[in-house]
N, C-alpha and C. Protein backbone atom coordinates (compact mmCIF):
# COMPACT_ATOMS: atom_id res chain seq x y z
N UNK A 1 -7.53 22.36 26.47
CA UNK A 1 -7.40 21.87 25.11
C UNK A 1 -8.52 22.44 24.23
N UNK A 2 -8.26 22.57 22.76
CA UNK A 2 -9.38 23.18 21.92
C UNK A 2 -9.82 21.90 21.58
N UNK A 3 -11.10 22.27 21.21
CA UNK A 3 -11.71 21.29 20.51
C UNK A 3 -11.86 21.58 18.78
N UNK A 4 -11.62 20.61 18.57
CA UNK A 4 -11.24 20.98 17.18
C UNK A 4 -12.07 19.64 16.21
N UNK A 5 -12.81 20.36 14.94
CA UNK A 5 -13.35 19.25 14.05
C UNK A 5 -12.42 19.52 13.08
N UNK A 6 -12.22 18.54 12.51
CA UNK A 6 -12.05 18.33 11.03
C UNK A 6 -12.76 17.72 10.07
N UNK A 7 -13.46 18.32 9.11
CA UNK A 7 -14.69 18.17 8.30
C UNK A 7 -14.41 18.10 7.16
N UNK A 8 -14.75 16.64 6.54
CA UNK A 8 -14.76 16.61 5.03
C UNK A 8 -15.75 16.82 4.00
N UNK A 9 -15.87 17.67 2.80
CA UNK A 9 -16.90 17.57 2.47
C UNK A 9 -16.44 16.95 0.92
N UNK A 10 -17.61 17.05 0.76
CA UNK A 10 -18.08 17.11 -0.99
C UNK A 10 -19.28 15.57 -1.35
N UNK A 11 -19.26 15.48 -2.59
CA UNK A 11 -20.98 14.74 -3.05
C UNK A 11 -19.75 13.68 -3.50
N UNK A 12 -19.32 11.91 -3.31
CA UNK A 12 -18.93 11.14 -3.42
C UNK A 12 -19.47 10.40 -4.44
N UNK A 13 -20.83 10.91 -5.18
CA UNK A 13 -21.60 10.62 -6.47
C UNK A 13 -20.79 11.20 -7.90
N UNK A 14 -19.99 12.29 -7.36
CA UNK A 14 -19.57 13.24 -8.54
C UNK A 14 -17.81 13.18 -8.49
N UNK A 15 -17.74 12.05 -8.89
CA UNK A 15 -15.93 11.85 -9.17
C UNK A 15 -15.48 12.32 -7.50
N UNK A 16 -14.38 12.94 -8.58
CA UNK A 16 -13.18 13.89 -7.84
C UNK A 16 -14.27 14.70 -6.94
N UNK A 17 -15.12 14.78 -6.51
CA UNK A 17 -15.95 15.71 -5.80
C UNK A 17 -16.07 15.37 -4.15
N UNK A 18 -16.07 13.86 -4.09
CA UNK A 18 -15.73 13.26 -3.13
C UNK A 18 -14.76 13.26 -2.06
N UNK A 19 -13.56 14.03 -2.65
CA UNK A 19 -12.25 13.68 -2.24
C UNK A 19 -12.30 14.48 -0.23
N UNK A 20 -13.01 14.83 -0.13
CA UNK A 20 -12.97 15.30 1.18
C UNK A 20 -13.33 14.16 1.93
N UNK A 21 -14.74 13.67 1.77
CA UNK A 21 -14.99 12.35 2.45
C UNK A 21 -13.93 11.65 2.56
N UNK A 22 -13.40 11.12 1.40
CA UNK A 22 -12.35 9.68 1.23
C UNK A 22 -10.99 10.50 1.99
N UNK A 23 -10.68 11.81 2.34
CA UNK A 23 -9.50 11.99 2.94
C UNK A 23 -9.84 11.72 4.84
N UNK A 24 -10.56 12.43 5.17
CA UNK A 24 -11.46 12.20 6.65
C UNK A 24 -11.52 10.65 7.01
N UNK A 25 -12.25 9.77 6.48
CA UNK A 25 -12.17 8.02 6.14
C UNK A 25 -10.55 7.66 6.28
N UNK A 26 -9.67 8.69 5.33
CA UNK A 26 -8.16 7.78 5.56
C UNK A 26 -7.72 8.18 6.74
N UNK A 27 -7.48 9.45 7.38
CA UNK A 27 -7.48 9.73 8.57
C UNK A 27 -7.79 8.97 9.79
N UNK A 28 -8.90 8.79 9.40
CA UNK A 28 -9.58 8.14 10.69
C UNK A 28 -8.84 6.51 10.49
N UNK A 29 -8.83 6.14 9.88
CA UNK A 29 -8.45 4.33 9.83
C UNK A 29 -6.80 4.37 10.01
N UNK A 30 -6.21 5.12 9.78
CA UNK A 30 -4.77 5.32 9.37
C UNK A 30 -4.03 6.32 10.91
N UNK A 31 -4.47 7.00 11.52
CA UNK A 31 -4.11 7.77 12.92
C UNK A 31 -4.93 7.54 14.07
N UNK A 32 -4.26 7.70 15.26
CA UNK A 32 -5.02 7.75 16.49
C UNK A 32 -5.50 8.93 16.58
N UNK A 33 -6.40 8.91 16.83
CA UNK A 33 -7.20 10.71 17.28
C UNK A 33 -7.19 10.71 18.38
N UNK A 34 -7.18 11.95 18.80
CA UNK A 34 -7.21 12.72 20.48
C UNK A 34 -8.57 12.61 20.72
N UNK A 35 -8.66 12.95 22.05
CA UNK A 35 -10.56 13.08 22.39
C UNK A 35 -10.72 14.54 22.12
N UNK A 36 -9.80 15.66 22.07
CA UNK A 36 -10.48 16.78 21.80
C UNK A 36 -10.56 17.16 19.89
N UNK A 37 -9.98 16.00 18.96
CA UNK A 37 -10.52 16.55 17.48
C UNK A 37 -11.85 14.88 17.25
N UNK A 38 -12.21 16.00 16.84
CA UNK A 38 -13.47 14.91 16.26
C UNK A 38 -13.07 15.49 14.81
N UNK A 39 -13.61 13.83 13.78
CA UNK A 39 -13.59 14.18 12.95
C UNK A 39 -15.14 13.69 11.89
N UNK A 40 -15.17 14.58 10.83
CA UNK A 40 -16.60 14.15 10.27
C UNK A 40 -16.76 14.24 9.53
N UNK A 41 -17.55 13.02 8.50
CA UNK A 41 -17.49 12.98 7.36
C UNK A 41 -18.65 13.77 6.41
N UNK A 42 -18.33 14.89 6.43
CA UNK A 42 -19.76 16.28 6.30
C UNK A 42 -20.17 15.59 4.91
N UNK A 43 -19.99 15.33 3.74
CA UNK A 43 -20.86 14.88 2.75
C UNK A 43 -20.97 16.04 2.01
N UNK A 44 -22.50 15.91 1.83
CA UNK A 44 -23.43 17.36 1.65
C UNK A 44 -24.25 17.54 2.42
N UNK A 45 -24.14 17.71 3.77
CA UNK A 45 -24.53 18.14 4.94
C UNK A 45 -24.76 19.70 4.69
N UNK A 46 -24.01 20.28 3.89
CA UNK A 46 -24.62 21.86 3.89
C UNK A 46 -25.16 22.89 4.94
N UNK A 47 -25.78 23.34 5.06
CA UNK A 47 -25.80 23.90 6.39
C UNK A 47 -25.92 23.63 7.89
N UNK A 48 -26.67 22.15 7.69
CA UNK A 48 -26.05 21.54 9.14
C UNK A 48 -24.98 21.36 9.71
N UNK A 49 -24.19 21.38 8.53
CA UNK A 49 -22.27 21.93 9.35
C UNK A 49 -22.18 23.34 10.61
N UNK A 50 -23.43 23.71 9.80
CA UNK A 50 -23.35 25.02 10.67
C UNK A 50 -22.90 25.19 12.12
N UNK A 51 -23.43 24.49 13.01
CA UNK A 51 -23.46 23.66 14.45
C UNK A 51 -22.02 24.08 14.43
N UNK A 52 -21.19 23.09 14.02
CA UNK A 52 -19.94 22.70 14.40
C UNK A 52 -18.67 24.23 14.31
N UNK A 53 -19.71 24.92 13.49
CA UNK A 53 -18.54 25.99 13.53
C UNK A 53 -19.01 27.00 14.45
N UNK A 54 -20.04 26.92 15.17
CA UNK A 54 -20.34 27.59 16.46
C UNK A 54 -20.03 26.51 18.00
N UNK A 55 -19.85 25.36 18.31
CA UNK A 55 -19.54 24.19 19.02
C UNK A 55 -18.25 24.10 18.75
N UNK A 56 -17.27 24.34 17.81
CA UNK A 56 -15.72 24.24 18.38
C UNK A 56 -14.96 25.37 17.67
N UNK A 57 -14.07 25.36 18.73
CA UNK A 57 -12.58 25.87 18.62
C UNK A 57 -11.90 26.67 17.52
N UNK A 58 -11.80 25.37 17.18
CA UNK A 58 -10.90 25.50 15.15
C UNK A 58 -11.92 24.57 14.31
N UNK A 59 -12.53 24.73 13.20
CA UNK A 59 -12.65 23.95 12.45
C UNK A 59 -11.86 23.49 10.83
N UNK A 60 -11.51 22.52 10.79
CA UNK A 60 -10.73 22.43 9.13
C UNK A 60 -11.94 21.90 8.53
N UNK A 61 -11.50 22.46 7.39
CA UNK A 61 -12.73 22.39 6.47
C UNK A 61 -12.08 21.59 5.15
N UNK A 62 -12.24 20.26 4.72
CA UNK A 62 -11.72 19.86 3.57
C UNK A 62 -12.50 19.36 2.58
N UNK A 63 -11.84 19.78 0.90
CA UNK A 63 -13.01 19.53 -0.16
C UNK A 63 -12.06 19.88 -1.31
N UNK A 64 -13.07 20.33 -2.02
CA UNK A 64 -12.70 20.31 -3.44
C UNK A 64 -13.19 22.24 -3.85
N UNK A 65 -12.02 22.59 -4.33
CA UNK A 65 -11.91 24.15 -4.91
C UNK A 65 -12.09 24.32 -6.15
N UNK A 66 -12.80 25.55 -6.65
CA UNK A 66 -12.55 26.16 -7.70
C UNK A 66 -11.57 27.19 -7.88
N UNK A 67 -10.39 27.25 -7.31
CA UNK A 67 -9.30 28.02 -7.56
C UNK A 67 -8.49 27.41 -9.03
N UNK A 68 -8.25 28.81 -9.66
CA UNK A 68 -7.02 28.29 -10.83
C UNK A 68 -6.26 27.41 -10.34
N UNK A 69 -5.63 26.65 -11.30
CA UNK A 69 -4.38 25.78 -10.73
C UNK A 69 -4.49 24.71 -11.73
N UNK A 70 -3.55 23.91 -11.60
CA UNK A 70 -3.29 22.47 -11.83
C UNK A 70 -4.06 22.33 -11.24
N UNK A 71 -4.66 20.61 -11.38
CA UNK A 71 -5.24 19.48 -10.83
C UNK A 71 -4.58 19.06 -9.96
N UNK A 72 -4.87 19.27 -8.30
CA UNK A 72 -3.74 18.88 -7.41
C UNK A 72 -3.54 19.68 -6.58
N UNK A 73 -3.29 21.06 -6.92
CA UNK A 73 -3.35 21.96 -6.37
C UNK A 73 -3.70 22.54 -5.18
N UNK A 74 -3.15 22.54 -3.91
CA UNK A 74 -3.73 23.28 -2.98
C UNK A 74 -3.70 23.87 -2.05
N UNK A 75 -4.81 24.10 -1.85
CA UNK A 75 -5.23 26.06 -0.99
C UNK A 75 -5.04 25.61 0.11
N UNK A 76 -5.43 26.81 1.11
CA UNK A 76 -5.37 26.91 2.29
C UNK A 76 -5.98 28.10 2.70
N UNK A 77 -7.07 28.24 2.95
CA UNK A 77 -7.19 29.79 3.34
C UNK A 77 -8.28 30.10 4.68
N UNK A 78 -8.13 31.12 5.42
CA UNK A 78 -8.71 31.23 6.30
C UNK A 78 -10.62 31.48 6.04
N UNK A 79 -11.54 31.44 6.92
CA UNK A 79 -12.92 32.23 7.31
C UNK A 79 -12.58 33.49 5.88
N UNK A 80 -11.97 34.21 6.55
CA UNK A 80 -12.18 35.78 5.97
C UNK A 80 -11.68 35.81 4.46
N UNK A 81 -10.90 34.89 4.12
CA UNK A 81 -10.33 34.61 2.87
C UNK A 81 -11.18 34.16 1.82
N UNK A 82 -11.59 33.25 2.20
CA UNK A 82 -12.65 32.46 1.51
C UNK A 82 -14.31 33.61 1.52
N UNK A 83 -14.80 33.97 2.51
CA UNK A 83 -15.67 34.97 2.30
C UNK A 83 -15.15 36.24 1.16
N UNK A 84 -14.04 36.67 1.14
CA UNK A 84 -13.75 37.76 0.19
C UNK A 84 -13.89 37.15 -1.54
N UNK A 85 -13.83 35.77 -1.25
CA UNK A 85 -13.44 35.23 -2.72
C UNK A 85 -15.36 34.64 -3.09
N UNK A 86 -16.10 34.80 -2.16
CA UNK A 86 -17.80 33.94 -2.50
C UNK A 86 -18.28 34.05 -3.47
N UNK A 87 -17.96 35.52 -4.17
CA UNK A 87 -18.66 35.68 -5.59
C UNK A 87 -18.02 35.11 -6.74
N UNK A 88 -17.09 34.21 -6.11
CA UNK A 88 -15.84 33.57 -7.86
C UNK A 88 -16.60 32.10 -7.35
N UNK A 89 -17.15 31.10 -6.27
CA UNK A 89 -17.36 29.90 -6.15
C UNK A 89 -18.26 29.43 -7.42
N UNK A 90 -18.03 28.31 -7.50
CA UNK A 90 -18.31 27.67 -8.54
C UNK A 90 -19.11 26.53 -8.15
N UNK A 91 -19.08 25.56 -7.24
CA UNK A 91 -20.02 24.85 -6.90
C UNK A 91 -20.49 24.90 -5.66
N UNK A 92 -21.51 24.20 -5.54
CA UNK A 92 -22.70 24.10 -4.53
C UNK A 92 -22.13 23.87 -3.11
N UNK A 93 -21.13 22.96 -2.87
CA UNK A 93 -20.47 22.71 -1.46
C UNK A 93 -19.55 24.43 -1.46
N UNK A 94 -19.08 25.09 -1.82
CA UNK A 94 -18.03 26.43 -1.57
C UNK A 94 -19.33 27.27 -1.89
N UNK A 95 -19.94 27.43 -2.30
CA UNK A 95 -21.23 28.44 -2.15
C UNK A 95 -22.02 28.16 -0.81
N UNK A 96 -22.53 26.97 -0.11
CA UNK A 96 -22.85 26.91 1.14
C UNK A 96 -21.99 26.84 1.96
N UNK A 97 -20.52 26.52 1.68
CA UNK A 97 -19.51 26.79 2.85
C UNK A 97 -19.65 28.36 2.94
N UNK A 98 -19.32 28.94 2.00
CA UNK A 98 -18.97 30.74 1.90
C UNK A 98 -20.25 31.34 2.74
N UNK A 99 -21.31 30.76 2.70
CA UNK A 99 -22.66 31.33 2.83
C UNK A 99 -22.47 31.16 4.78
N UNK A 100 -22.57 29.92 5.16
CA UNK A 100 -22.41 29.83 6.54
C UNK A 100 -21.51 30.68 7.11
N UNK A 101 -20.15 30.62 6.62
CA UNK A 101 -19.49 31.46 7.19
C UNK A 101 -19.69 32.92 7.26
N UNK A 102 -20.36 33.20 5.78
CA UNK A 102 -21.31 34.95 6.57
C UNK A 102 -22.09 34.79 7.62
N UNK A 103 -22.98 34.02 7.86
CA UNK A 103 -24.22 34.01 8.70
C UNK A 103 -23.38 33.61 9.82
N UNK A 104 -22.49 32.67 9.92
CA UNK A 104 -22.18 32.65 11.51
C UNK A 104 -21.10 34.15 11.82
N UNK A 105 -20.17 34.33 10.64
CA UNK A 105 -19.32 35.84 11.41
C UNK A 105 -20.09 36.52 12.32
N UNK A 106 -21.29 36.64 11.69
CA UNK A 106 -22.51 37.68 12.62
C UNK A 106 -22.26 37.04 14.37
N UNK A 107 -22.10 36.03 14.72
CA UNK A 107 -22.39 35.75 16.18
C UNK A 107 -20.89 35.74 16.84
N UNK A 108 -20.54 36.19 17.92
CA UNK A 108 -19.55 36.33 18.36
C UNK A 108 -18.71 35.04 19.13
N UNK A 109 -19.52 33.54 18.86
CA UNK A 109 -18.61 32.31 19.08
C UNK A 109 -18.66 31.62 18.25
N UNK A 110 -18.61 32.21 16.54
CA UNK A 110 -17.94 31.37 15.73
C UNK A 110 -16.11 30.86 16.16
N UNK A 111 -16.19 29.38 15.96
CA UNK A 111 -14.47 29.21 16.03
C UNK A 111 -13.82 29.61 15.20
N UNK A 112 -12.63 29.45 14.95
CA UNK A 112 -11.70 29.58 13.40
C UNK A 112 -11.53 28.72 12.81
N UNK A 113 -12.33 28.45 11.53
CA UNK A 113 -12.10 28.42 10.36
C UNK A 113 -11.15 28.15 9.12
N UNK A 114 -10.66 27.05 9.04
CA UNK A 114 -9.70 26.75 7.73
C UNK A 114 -10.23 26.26 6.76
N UNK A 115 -9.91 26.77 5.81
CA UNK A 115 -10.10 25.58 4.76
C UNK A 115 -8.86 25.33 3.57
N UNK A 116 -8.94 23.91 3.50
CA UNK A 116 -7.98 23.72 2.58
C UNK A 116 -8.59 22.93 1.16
N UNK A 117 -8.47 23.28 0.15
CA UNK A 117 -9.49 22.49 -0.75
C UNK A 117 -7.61 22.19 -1.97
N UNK A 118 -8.75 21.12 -2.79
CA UNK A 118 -7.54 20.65 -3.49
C UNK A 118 -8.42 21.19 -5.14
N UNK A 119 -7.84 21.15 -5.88
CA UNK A 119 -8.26 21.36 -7.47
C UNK A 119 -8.42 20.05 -8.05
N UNK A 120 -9.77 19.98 -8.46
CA UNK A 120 -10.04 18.37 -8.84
C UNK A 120 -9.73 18.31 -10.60
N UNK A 121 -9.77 17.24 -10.85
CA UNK A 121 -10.00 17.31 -12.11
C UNK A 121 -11.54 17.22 -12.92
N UNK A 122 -12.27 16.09 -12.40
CA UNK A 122 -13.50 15.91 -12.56
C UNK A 122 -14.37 16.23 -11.35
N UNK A 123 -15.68 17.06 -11.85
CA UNK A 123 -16.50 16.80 -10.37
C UNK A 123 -17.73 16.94 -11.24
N UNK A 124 -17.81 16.52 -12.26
CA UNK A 124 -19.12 16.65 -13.68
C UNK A 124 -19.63 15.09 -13.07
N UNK A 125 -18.72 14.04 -13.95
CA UNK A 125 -19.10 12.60 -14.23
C UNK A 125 -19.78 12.56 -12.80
N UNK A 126 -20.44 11.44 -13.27
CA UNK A 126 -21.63 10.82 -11.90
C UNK A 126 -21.02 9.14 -11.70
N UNK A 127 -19.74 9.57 -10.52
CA UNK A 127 -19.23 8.38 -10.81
C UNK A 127 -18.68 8.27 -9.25
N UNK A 128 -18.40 6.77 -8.02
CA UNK A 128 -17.60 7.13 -7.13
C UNK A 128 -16.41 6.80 -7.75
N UNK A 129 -15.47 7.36 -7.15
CA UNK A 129 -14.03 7.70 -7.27
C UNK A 129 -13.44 8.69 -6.93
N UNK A 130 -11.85 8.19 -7.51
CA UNK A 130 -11.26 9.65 -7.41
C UNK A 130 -10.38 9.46 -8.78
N UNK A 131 -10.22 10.52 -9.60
CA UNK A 131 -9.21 10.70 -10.86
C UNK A 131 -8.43 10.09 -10.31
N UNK A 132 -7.27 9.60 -11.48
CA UNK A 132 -5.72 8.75 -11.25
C UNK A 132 -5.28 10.32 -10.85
N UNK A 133 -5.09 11.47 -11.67
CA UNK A 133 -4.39 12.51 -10.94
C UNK A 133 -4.70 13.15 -9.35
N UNK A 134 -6.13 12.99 -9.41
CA UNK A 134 -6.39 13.25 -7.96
C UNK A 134 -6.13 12.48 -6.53
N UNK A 135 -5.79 11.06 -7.30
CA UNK A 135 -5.47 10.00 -6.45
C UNK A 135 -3.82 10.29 -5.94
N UNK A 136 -3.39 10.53 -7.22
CA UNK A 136 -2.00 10.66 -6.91
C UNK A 136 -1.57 11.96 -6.04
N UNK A 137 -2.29 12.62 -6.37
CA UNK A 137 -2.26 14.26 -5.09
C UNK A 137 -2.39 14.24 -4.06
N UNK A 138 -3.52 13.01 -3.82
CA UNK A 138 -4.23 12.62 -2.31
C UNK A 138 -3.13 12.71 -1.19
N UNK A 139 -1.88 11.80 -0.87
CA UNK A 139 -0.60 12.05 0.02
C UNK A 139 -0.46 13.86 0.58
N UNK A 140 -0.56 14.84 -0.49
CA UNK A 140 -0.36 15.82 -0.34
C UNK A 140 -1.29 16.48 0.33
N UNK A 141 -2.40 16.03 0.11
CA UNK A 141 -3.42 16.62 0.91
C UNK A 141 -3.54 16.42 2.50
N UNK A 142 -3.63 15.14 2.60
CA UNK A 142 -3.27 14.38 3.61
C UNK A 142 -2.06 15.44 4.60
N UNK A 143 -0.52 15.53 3.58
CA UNK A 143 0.10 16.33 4.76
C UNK A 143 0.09 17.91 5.03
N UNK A 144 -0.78 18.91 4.44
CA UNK A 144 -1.69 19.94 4.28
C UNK A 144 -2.48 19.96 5.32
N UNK A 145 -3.32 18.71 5.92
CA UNK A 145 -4.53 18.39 6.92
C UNK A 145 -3.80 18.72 7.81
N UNK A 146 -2.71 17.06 8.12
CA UNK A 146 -1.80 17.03 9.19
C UNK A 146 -0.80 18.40 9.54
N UNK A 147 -0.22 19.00 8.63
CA UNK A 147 0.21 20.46 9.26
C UNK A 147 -0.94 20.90 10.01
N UNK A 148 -2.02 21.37 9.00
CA UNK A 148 -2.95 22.80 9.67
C UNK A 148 -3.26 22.05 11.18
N UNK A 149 -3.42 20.52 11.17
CA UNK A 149 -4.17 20.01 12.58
C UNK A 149 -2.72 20.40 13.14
N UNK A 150 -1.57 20.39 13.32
CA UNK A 150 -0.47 20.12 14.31
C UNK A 150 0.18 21.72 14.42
N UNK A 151 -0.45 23.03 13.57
CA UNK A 151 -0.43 24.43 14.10
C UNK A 151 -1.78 24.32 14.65
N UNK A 152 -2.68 23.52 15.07
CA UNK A 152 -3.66 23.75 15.70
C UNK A 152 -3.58 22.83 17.13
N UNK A 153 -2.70 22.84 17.25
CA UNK A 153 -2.32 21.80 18.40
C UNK A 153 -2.33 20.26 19.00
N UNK A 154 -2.39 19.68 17.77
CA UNK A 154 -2.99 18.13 17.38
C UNK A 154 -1.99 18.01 16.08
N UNK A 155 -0.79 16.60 16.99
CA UNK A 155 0.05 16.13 16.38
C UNK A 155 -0.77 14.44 16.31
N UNK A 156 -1.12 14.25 14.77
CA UNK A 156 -1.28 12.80 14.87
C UNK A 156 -0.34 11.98 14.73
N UNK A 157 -0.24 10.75 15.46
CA UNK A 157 0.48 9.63 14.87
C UNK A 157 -0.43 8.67 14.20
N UNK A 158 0.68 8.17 13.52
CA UNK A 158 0.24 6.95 12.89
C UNK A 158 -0.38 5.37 13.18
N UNK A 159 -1.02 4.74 13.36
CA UNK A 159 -1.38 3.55 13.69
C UNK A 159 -0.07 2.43 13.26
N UNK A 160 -0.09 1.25 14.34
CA UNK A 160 0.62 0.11 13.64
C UNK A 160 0.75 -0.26 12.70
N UNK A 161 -0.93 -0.24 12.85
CA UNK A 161 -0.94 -1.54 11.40
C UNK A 161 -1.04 -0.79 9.98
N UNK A 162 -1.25 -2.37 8.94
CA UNK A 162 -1.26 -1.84 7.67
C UNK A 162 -1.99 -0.41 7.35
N UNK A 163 -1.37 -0.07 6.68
CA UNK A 163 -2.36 1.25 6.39
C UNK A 163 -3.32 1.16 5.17
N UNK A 164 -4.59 1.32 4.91
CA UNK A 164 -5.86 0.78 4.78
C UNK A 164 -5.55 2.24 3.56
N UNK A 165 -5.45 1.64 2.27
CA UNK A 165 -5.28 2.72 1.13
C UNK A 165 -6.28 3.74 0.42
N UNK A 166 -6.23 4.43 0.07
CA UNK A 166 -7.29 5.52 -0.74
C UNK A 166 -8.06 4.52 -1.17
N UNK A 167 -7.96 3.60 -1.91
CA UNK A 167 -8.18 2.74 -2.88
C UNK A 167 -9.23 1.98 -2.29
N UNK A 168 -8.74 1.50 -1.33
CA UNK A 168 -9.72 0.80 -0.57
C UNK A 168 -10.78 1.12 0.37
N UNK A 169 -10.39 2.61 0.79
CA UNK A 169 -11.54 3.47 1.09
C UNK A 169 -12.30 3.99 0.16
N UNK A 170 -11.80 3.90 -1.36
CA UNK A 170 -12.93 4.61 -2.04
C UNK A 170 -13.77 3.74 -2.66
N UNK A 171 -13.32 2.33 -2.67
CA UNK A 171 -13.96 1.23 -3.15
C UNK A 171 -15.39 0.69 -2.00
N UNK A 172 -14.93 0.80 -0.91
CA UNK A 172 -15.37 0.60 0.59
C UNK A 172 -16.68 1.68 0.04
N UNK A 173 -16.72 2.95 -0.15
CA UNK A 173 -17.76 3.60 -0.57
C UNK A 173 -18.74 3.45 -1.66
N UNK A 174 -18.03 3.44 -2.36
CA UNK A 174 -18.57 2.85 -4.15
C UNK A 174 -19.04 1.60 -3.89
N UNK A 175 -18.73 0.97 -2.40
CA UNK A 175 -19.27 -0.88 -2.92
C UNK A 175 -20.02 -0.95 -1.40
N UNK A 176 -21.46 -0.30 -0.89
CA UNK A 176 -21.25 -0.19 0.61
C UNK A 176 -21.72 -1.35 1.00
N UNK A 177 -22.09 -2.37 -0.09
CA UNK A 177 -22.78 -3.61 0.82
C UNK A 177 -21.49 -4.67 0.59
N UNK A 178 -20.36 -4.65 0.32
CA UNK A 178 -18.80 -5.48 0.06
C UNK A 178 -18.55 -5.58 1.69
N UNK A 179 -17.84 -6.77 2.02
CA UNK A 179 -17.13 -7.02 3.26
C UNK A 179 -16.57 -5.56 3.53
N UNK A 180 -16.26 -5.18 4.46
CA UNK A 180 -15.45 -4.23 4.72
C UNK A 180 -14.42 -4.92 5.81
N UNK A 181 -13.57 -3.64 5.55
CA UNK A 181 -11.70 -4.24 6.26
C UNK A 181 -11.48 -3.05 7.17
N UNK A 182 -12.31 -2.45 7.24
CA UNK A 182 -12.25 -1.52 7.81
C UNK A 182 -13.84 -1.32 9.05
């Protein structure tokens, strides 16, 4: 079996910037995971991600893009894809993603590499959340993850129970000393 991470990033201080964390969080509360994907909630971990893309398999990489598009919008692109595009990044999480992935190509057990990022609307305001449009995209992203994980050999299912909403994971963040239900 591969071992496989799936890694969310972005700064959960800056809107829509968050949206990697809060997708990783729904994942995890909402599917059973295998013992060979770990999943992690990278933040702005920045180059300490580094590790993980020399330590497994496949890594997915999820966040927030500066690609044209609608708000909603999203990518998918490999290691080598995303390195050809480094000099168009626009913020600080896709400038240290782009950057690691040069420095690890150099060693010959980097894993492979996805990333799928979505087009935010806000990632200025200093706010937790997620936009009403970005909220409403969120589903899509979600089945974007679940493909790339299930061509990577990791079919999740779903849990029984209620399913524990964006909403309430992003509130759960924005409020970290609130009861949690999770």
């Amino acid at each position: 079996m591969k071992k496989i991470a799936l890694i969310g990033i972005g700064n959960i201080m800056f809107y829509d910037e968050g949206l990697g964390a809060y997708l990783v969080k729904y994942i995890e509360e909402n599917y059973h995971l295998p013992e060979n994907l770990s999943v992690i909630e990278g933040g702005t971990l920045g180059f300490t991600l580094m590790t993980y893309y020399q330590e497994y398999d496949k890594i997915i990489v999820v966040g927030t893009g500066s690609h044209k598009g609608e708000t909603g919008t999203i990518f998918s692109e490999s290691a080598q894809e995303a390195m050809e595009h480094g000099s168009t990044r626009q913020t600080a999480n896709e400038v240290e993603i782009t950057m690691m992935l040069e420095i690890c190509s150099f060693h010959e057990d980097m894993g492979e590499v996805q990333l799928i990022t979505m087009v935010p609307e806000d990632i200025i305001d200093v706010r937790n959340g997620l936009s009403d449009t970005v909220l409403s995209h969120m589903p899509k992203l979600v089945d974007a993850t679940l493909e790339e994980l299930e061509r990577s050999g990791v079919a999740l299912k779903r849990k029984e129970a209620d399913e524990v909403s964006f909403e309430v994971i992003v509130d759960a963040y924005a409020n970290p000393t609130a009861p949690r239900i999770f």
